[in-house]
Protein backbone atom coordinates (compact mmCIF):
# COMPACT_ATOMS: atom_id res chain seq x y z
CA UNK A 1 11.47 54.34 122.77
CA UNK A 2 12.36 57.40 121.28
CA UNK A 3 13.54 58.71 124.60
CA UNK A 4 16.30 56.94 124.66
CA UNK A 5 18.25 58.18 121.59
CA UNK A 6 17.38 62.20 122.77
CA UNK A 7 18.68 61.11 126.31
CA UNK A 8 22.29 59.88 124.79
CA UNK A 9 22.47 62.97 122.38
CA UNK A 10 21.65 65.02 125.53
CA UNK A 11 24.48 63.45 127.82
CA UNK A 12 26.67 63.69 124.55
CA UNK A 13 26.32 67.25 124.74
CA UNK A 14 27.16 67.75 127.94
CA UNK A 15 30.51 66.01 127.75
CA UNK A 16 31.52 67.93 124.64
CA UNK A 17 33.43 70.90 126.90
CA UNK A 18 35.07 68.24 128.89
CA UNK A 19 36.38 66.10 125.58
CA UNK A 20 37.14 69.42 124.03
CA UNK A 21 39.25 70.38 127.45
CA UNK A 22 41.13 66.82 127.51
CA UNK A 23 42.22 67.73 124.00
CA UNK A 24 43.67 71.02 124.93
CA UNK A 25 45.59 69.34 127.88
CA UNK A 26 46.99 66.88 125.59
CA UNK A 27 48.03 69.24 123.07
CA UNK A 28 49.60 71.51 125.97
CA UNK A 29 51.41 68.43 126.84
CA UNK A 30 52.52 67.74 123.71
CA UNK A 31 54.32 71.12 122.99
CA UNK A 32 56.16 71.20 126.02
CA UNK A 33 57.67 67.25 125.47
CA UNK A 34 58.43 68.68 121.63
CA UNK A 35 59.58 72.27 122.87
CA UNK A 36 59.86 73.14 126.29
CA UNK A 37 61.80 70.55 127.59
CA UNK A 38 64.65 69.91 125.26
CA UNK A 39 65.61 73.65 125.59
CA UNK A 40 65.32 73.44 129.64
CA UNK A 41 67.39 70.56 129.31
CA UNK A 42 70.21 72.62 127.01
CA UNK A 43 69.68 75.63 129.47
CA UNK A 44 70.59 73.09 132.53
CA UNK A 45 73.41 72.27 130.85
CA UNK A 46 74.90 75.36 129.92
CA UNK A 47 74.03 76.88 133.58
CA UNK A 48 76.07 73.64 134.58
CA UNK A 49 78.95 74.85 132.56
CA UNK A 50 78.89 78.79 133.42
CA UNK A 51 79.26 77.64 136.83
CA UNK A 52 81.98 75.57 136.65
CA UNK A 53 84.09 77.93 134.59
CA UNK A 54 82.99 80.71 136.82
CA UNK A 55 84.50 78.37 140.01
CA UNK A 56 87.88 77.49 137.50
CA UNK A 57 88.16 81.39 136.83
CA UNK A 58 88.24 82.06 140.47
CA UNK A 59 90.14 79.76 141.20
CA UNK A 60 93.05 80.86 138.75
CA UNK A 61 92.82 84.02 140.09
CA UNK A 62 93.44 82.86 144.00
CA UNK A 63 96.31 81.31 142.57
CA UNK A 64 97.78 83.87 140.18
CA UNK A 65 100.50 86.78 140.83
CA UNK A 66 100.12 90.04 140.08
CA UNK A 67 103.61 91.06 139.30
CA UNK A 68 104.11 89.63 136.17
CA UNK A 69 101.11 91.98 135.40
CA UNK A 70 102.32 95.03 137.12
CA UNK A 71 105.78 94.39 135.82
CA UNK A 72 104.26 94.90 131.91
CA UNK A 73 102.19 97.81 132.78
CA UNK A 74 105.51 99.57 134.16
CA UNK A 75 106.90 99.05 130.81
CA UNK A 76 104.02 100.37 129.02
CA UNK A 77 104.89 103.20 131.10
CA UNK A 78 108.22 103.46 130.66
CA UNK A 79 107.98 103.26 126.66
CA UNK A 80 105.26 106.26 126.87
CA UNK A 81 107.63 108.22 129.10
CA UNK A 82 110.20 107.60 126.48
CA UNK A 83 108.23 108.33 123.11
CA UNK A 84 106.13 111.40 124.79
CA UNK A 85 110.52 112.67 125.40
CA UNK A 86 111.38 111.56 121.91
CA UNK A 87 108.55 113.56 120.11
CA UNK A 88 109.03 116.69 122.29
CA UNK A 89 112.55 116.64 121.87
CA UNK A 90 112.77 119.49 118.95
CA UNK A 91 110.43 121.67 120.76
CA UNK A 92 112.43 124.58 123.12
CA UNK A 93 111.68 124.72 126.69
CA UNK A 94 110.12 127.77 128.08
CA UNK A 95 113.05 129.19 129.52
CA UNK A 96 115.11 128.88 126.48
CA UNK A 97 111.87 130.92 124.54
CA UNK A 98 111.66 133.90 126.92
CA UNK A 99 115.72 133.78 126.47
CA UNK A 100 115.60 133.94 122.45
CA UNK A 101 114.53 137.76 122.14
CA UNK A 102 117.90 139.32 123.76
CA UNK A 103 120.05 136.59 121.77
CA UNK A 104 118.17 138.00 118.37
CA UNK A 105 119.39 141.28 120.08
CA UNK A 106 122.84 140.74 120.39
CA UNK A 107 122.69 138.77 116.54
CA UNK A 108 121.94 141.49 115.22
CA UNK A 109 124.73 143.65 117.03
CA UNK A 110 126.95 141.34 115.95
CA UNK A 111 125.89 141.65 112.32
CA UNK A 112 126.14 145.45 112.28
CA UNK A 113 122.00 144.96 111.77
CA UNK A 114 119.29 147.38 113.38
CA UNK A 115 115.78 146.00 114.53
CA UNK A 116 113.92 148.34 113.85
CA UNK A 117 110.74 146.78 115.15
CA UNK A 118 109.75 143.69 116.79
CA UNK A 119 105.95 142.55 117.14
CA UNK A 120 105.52 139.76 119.53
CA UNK A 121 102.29 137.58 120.80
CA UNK A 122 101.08 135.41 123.23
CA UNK A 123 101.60 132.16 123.28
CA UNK A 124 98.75 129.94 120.85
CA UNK A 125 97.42 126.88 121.27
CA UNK A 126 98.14 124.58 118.46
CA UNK A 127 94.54 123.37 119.01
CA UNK A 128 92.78 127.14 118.69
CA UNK A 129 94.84 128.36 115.86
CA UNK A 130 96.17 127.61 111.92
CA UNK A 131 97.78 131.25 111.88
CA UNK A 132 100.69 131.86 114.21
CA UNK A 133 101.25 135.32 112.77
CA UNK A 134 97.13 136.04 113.25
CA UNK A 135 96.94 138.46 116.48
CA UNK A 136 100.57 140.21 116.54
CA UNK A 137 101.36 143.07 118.62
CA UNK A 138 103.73 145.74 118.49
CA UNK A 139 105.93 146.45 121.53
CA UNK A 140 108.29 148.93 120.28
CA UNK A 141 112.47 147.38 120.24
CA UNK A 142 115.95 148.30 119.23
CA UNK A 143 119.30 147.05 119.77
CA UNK A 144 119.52 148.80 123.46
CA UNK A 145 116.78 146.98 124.81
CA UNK A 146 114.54 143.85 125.37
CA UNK A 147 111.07 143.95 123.98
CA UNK A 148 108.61 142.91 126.35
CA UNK A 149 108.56 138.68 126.89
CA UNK A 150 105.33 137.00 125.45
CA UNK A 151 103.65 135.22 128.26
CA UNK A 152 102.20 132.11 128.19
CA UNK A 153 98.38 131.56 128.62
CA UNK A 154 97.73 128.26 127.47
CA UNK A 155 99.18 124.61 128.82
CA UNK A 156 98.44 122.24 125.88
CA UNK A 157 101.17 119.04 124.50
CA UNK A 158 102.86 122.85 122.50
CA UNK A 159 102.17 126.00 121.37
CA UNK A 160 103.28 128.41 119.44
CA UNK A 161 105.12 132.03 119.23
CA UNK A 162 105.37 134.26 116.33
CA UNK A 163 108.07 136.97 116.12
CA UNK A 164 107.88 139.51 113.35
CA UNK A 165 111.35 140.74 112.99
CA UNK A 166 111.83 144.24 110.83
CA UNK A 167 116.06 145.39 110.70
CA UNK A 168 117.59 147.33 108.19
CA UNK A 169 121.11 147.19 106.97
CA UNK A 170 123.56 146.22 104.01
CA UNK A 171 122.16 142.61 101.88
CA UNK A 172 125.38 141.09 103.60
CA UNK A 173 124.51 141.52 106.77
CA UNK A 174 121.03 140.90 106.66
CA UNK A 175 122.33 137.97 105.51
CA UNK A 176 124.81 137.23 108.44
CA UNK A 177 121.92 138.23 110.92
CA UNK A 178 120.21 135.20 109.61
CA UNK A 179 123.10 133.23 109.45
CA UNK A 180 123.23 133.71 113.13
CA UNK A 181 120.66 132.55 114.87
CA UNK A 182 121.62 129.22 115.07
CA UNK A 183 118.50 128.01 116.48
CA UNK A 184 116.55 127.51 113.21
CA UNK A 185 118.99 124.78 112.30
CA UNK A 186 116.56 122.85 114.53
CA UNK A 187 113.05 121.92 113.40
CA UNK A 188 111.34 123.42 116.48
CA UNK A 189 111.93 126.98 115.12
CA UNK A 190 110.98 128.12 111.48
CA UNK A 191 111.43 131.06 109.61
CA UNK A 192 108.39 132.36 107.09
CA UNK A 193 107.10 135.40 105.14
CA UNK A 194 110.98 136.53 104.23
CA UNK A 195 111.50 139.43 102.54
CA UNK A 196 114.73 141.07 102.12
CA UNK A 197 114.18 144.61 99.84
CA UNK A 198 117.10 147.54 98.70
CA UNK A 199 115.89 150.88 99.97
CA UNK A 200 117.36 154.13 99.22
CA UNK A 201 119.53 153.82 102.33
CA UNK A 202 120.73 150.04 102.45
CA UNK A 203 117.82 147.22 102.46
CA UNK A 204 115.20 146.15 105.07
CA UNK A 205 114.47 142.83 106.38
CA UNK A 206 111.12 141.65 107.62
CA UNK A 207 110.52 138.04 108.22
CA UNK A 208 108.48 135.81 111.07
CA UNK A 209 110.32 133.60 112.97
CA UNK A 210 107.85 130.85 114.60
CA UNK A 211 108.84 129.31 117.70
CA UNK A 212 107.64 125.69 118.81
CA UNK A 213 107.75 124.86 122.77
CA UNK A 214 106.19 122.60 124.78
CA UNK A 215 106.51 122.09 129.18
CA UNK A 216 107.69 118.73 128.08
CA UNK A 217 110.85 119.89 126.46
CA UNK A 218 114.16 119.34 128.21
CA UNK A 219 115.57 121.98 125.35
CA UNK A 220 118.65 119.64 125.06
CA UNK A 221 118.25 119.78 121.11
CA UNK A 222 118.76 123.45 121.50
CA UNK A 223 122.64 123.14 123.34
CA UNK A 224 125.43 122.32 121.70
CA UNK A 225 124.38 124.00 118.81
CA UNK A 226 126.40 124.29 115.75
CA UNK A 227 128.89 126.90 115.18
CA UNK A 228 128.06 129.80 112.57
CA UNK A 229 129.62 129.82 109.28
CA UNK A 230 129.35 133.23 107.91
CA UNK A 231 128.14 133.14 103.99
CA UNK A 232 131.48 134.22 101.78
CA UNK A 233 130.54 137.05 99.23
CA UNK A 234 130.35 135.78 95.80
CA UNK A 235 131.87 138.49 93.96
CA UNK A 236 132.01 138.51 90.04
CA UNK A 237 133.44 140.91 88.27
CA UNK A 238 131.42 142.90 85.87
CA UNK A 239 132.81 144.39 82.42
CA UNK A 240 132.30 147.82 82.32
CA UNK A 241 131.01 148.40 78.61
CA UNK A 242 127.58 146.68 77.08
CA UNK A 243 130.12 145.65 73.49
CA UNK A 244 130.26 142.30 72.29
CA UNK A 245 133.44 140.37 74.37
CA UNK A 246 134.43 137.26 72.50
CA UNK A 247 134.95 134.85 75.22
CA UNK A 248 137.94 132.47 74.55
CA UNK A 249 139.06 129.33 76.09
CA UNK A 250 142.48 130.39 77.07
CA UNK A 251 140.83 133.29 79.61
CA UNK A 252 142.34 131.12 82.27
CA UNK A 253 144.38 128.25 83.47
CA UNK A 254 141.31 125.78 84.41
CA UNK A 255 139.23 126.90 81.26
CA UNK A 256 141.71 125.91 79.32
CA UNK A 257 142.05 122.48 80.61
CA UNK A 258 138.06 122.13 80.95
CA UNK A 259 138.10 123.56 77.26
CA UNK A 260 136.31 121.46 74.74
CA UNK A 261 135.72 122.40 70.94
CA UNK A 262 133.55 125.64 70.02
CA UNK A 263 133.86 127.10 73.87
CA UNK A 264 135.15 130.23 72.29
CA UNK A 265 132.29 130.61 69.63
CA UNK A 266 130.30 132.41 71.97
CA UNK A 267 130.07 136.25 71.54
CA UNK A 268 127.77 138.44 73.50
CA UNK A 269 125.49 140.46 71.01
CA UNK A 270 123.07 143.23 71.70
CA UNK A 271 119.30 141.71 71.67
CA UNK A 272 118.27 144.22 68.99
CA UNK A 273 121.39 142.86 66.38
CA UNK A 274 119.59 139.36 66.37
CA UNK A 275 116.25 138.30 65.06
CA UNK A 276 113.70 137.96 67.28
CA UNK A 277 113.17 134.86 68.59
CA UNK A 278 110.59 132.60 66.41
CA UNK A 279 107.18 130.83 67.73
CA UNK A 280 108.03 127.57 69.87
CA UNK A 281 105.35 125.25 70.56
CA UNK A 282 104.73 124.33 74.44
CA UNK A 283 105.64 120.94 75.14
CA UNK A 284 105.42 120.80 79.16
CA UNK A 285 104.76 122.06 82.28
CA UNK A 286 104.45 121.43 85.54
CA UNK A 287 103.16 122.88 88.71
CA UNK A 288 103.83 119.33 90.95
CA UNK A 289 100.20 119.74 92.83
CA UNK A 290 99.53 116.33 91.66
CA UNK A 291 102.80 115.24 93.40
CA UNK A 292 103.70 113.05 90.15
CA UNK A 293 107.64 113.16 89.41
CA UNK A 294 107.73 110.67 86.33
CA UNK A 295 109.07 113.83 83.77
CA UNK A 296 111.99 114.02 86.80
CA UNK A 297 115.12 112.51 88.09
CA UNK A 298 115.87 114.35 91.11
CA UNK A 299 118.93 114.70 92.91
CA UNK A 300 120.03 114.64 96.73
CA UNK A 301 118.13 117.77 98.19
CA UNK A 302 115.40 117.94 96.47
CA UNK A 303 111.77 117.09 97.73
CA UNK A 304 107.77 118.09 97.20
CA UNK A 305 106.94 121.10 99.62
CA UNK A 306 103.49 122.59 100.55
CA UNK A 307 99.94 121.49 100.98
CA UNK A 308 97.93 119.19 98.66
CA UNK A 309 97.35 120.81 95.23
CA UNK A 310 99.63 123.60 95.97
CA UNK A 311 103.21 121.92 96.06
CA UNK A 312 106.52 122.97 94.44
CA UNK A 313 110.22 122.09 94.46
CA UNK A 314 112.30 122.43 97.56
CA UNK A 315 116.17 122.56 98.41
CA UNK A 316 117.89 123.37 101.18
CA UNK A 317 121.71 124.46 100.89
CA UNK A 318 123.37 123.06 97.79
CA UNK A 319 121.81 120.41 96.13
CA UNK A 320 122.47 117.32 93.35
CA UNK A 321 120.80 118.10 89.95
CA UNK A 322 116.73 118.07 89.36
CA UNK A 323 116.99 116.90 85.73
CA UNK A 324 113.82 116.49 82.95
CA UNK A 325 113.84 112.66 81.84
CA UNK A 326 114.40 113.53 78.43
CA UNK A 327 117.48 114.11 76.71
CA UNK A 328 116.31 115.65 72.76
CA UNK A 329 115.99 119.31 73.39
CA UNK A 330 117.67 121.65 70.64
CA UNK A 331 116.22 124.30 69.63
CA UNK A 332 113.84 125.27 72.94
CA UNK A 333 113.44 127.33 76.42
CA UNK A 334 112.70 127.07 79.70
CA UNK A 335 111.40 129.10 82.00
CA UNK A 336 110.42 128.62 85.60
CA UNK A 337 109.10 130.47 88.77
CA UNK A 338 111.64 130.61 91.87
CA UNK A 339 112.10 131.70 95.47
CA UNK A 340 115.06 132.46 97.09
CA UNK A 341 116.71 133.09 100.73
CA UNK A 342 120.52 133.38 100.40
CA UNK A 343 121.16 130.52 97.99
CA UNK A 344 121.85 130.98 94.38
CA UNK A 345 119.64 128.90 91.44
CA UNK A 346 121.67 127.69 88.53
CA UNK A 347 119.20 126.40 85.30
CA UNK A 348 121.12 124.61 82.37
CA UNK A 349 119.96 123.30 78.87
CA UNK A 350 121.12 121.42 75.94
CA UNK A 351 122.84 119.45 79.36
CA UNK A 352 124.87 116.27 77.96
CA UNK A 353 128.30 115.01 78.59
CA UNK A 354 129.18 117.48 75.84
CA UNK A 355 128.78 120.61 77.99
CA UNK A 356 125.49 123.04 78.72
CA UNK A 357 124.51 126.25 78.13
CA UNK A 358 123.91 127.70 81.96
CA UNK A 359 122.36 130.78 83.83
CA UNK A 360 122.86 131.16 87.89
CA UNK A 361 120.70 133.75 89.35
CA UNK A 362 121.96 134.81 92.47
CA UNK A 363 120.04 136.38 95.47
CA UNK A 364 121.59 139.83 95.23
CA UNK A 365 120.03 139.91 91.51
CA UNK A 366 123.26 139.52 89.76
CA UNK A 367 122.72 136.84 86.84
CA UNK A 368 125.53 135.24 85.28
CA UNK A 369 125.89 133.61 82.09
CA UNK A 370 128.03 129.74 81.35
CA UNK A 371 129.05 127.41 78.38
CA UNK A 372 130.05 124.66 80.66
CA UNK A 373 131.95 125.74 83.95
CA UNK A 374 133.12 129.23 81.47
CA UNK A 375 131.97 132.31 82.48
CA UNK A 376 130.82 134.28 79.54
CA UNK A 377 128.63 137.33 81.24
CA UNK A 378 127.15 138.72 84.03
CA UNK A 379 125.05 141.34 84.55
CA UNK A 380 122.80 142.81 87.16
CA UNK A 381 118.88 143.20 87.98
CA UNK A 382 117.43 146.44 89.74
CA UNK A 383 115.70 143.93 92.47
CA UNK A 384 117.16 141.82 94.53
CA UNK A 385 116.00 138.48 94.48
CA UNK A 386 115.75 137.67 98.24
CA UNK A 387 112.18 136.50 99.39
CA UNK A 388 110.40 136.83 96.48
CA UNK A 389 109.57 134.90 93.46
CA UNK A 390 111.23 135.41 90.10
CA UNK A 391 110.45 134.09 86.75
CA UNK A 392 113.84 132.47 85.00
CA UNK A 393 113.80 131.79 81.45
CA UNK A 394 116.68 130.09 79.47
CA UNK A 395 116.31 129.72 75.61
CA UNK A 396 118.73 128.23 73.01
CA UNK A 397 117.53 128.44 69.37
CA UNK A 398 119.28 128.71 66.34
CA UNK A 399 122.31 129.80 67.92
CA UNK A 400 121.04 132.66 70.08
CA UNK A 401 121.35 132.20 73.42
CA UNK A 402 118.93 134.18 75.66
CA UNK A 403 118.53 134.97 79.60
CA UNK A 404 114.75 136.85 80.66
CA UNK A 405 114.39 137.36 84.40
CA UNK A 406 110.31 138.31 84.79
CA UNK A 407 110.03 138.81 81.10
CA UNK A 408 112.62 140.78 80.81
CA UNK A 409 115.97 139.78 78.53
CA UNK A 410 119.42 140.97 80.24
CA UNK A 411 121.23 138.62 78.56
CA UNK A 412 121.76 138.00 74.69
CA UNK A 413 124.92 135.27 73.22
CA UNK A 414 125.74 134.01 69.59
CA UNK A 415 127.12 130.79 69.34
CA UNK A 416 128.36 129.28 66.41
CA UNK A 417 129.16 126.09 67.42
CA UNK A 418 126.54 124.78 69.44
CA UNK A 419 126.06 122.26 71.53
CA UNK A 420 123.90 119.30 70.81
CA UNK A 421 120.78 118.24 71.96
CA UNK A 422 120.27 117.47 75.61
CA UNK A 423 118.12 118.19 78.65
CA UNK A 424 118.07 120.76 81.39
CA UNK A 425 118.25 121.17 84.91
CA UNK A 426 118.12 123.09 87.67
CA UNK A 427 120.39 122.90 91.04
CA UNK A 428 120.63 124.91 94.23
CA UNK A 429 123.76 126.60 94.92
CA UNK A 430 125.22 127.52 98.51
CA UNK A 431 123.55 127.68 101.63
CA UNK A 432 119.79 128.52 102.16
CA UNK A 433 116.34 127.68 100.86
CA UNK A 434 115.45 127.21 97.03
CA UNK A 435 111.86 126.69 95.74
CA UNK A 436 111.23 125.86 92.15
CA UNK A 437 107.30 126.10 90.75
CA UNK A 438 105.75 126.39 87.48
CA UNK A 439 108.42 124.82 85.17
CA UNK A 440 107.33 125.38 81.34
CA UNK A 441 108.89 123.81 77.97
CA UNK A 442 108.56 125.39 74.82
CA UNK A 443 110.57 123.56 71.47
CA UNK A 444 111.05 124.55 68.20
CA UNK A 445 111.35 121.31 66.96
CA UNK A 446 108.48 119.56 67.86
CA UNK A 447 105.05 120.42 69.10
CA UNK A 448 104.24 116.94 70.47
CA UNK A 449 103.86 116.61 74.11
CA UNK A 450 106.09 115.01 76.73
């Protein structure tokens, strides 16, 4: 009897693997019904859809027609074509760049101007180089003959060619040499590093005169250029004796129908006969580097030059007024750094629709004094003012009216009728390029900031 049991628990043993392997099965089965075949079923279907659009796709494209396609890409051509001939347009061809030494040449003939010298380079790459004027060379030149032609060695979209120019003659016609060459009045030639200085025999120019050209110029920017119009001499007389000149209204016709009340208060003192001018209290400056203009009201002509954090004031030819935004000066100067080619800078203060007291520096160095549009004084510097920067100072206080050019006073005035309060200003005056930097504002009247 007891056999029986151990004989059941033996065969139940032996069918353990086997239930245990039916359970597997069934659990194999199971994840594939919950798993498997739901996602083979989306796969099928998506398969099924590739395909068709695959056979719809080919379909449109045995039926479509290329020319609507080939017709846009030969406008996308035409369009580059066009913009690649816009943006090269103020570059000068090769041809006209070899051609531009003789023409400086015969400028300068023209002129009655003698280059001296003439240092020419290879052509640059604009993509090797920052500094056109970097590696110059110095083929010796005159007015007789052609300095050797700087050959080009690189073929990029443009590059560039720097010509340092040193002539000597009179400031005139140093001036009229640049006047001449017409071909800066288009961007694709610049001049930089101008400096025009007196010499014991006449003056001496030296200057670099950049060149832009590109193989993709047609050069038709440089024909037809404009015709030269020769700067006129500004002549002012100058009164031959330092005494005080009362200046009336009646000197002429048109001052005395400009004439207000007071204009012939002014008398021109010695700078020693007044007292010295007293402490003012600096109320503003300005540098532009941060490119702000809310102290200004600038204008026609006037607009931010230079790189970031090194910017200034720039005019070319005459300009409208660059005026501070507040009108309560009295008793205060101002003083300012400027650069000069063959323009004149004029700086007023006390400016209202009553009058203003005015200095014009001119690049020769001659400074002239104004109440209004009447000439009260002028007077000469020792250094002409042609390429390099000068420090201007105006100051009206108490009265005295005094004109410093770097530091120095040249220029002393009594008035006893002053003006009232106003602002000032600064304008450029004739032809060339004017840059204005580090303006400063002292008043007597106040030591609160603007």
């Amino acid at each position: 009897m007891d056999e029986a049991p151990s004989l059941i628990i033996g065969k139940i043993r032996t069918l353990l693997p086997l239930l245990l392997l039916c359970m597997i099965l069934v659990g194999l089965v199971m994840f594939a019904v919950v798993n498997i075949v739901p996602r083979w079923k989306v796969y099928q279907e998506l398969q099924a859809a590739a395909d068709a659009g695959n056979k719809a796709i080919e379909a449109q494209l045995a039926q479509s027609d290329d020319t609507a396609e080939i017709a846009v890409l030969q406008h996308r051509i035409e369009s580059s074509q066009t913009d690649l001939a816009a943006s090269t347009g103020i570059f000068m061809s090769t041809v006209q760049a070899d051609a531009i030494l003789q023409k400086l040449y015969t400028y300068a003939k023209d002129s009655t101007v003698e280059i001296e010298n003439l240092q020419t380079q290879h052509n640059l790459d604009a993509n090797q180089s920052s500094d056109p004027t970097a590696r110059l060379k110095q083929p010796a030149g005159n007015n007789g003959g052609q300095a050797p032609v700087p050959e080009p060695v690189t073929t990029t979209a443009y590059s560039v060619r720097a010509l340092r120019i040193m002539a000597t003659g009179s400031v005139p016609n140093l001036l009229r040499f640049m006047t001449r060459i017409r071909e800066i009045s288009v961007a694709g030639i610049a001049i930089n590093n101008l400096n025009i200085k007196e010499t014991d025999v006449g003056a001496s120019l030296v200057m670099d005169l950049l060149i832009y050209t590109s193989p993709l110029s047609d050069g038709k920017a440089y024909e037809n250029l404009p015709e030269v119009v020769l700067p006129t001499p500004l002549t002012v007389a100058i009164e031959p004796t330092a005494m005080p000149t009362p200046i009336t209204a009646e000197a002429t016709a048109e001052a005395t129908e400009q004439a207000v009340a007071g204009e012939g208060s002014i008398t021109i003192v010695a700078k020693d006969s007044v007292p010295a001018e007293p402490a003012l209290n600096a109320v503003y400056s300005d540098n532009f580097d941060s490119g702000n203009l809310n102290h200004w009201k600038l204008g026609a002509g006037w607009i931010l030059f230079g790189d970031p954090g090194a910017k200034m004031l720039q005019a070319t030819d005459a300009s409208g007024d660059a005026t501070f935004a507040y009108d309560t000066l009295n008793n205060a100067a101002v003083q300012m750094r400027v650069l000069m080619s063959s323009s004149s800078i004029r700086l007023t203060l006390r400016q209202s629709s009553a009058g203003w007291y005015g200095v014009v520096l001119q690049p020769t160095g001659q400074v002239a004094l104004y109440r209004g549009d009447v000439l009260i004084k002028t007077t000469t510097t020792s250094t002409s003012s042609i390429g390099r920067w000068r420090d201007l100072r105006l100051s009206v206080v108490q009265g005295i009216i005094r004109v410093s050019i770097d530091g120095v006073e040249v220029l002393t005035a009594r008035d006893s009728s002053e003006l009232p309060p106003g602002t000032f200003s600064f304008r450029a005056v004739g032809r060339g390029i004017i840059r204005v930097d580090d303006v400063q504002l002292w008043s007597l009247d106040t030591n609160t900031p603007f």
